[in-house]
Protein backbone atom coordinates (compact mmCIF):
# COMPACT_ATOMS: atom_id res chain seq x y z
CA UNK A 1 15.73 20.00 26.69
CA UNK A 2 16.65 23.38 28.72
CA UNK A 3 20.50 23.57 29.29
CA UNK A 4 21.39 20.69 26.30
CA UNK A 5 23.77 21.65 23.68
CA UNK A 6 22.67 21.84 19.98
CA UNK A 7 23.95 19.66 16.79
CA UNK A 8 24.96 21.94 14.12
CA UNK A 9 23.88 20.22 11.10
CA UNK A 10 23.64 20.83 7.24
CA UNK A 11 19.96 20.77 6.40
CA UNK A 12 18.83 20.56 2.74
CA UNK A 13 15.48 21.10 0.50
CA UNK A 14 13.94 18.24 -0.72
CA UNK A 15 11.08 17.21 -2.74
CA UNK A 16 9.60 14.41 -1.71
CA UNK A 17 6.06 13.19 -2.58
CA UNK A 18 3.57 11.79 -0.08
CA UNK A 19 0.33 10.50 0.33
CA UNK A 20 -1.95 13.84 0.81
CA UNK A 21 -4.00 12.78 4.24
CA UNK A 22 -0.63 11.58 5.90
CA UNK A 23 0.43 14.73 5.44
CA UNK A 24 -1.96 16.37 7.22
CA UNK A 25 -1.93 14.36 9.80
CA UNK A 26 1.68 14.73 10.03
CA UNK A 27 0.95 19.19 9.75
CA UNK A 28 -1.40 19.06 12.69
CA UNK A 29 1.03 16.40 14.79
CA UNK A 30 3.74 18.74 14.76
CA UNK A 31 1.67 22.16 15.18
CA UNK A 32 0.24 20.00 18.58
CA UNK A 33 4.03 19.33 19.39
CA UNK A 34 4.91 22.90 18.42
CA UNK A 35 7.51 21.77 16.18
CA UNK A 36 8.32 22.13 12.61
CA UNK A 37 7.17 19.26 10.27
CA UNK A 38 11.23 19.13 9.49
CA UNK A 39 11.99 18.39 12.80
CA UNK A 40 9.09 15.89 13.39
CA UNK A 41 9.91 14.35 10.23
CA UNK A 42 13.85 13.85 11.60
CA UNK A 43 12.89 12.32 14.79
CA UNK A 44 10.85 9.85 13.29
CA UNK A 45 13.53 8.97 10.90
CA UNK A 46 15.81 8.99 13.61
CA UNK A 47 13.98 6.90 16.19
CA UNK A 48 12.80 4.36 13.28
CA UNK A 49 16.53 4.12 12.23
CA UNK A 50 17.14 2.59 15.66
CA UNK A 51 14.38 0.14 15.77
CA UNK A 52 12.88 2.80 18.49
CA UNK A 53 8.86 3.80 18.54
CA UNK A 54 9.15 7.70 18.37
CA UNK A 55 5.58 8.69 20.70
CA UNK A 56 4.97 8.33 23.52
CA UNK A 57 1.11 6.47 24.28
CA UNK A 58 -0.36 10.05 24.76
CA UNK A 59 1.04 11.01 21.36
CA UNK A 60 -0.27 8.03 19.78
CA UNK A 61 -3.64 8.75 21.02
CA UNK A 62 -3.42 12.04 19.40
CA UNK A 63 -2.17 10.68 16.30
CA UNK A 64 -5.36 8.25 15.83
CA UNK A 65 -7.41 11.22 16.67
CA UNK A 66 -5.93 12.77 13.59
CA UNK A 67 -6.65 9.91 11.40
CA UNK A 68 -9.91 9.59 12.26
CA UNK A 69 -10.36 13.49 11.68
CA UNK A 70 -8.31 13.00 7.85
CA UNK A 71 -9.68 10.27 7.21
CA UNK A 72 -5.99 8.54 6.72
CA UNK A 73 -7.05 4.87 6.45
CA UNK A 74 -3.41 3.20 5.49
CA UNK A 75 -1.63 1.18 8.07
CA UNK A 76 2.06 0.30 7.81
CA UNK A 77 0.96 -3.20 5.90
CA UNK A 78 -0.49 -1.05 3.14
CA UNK A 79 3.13 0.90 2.81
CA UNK A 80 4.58 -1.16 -0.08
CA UNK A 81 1.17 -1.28 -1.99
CA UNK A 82 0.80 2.48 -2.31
CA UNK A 83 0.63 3.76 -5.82
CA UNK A 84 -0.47 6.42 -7.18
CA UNK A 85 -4.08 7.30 -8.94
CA UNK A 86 -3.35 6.74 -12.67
CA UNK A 87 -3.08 10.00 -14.50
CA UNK A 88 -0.85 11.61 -11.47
């Protein structure tokens, strides 16, 4: 937002493992916001953290555009079933 201060924060690397077509969808949702995949990550964190929806209805119609285009199948009810392929 023009004119609104910045939060000076302490960012740090991390190495966290996810499911490969999420993150592409994720990539090309943030290059369509013009945003890092940091800072999309964060507000979805951030938003989920207060029992908030983070898009907007236009956003979400981009977002199942993406899945449809990577394929990314999973729905939140498959999030605690996830493993990964054996030998990985």
């Amino acid at each position: 937002m023009p004119g609104t201060a910045k939060i000076q924060v302490e960012r740090i690397q991390t190495g966290i493992r996810l499911e490969k077509r999420l993150v592409k969808v994720l990539k090309a949702l943030a290059e369509h916001k013009d945003m890092t995949l940091g800072d999309l990550v964060e507000g979805i964190v951030l938003h989920a953290f207060e029992g908030r929806s983070p898009f907007s209805d236009d956003t979400i119609g981009v977002i199942n555009r993406l899945r449809e285009i990577y394929e990314l199948d999973l729905s939140s009810a498959d999030s605690h079933k996830i493993a990964d392929r054996k030998g990985e």
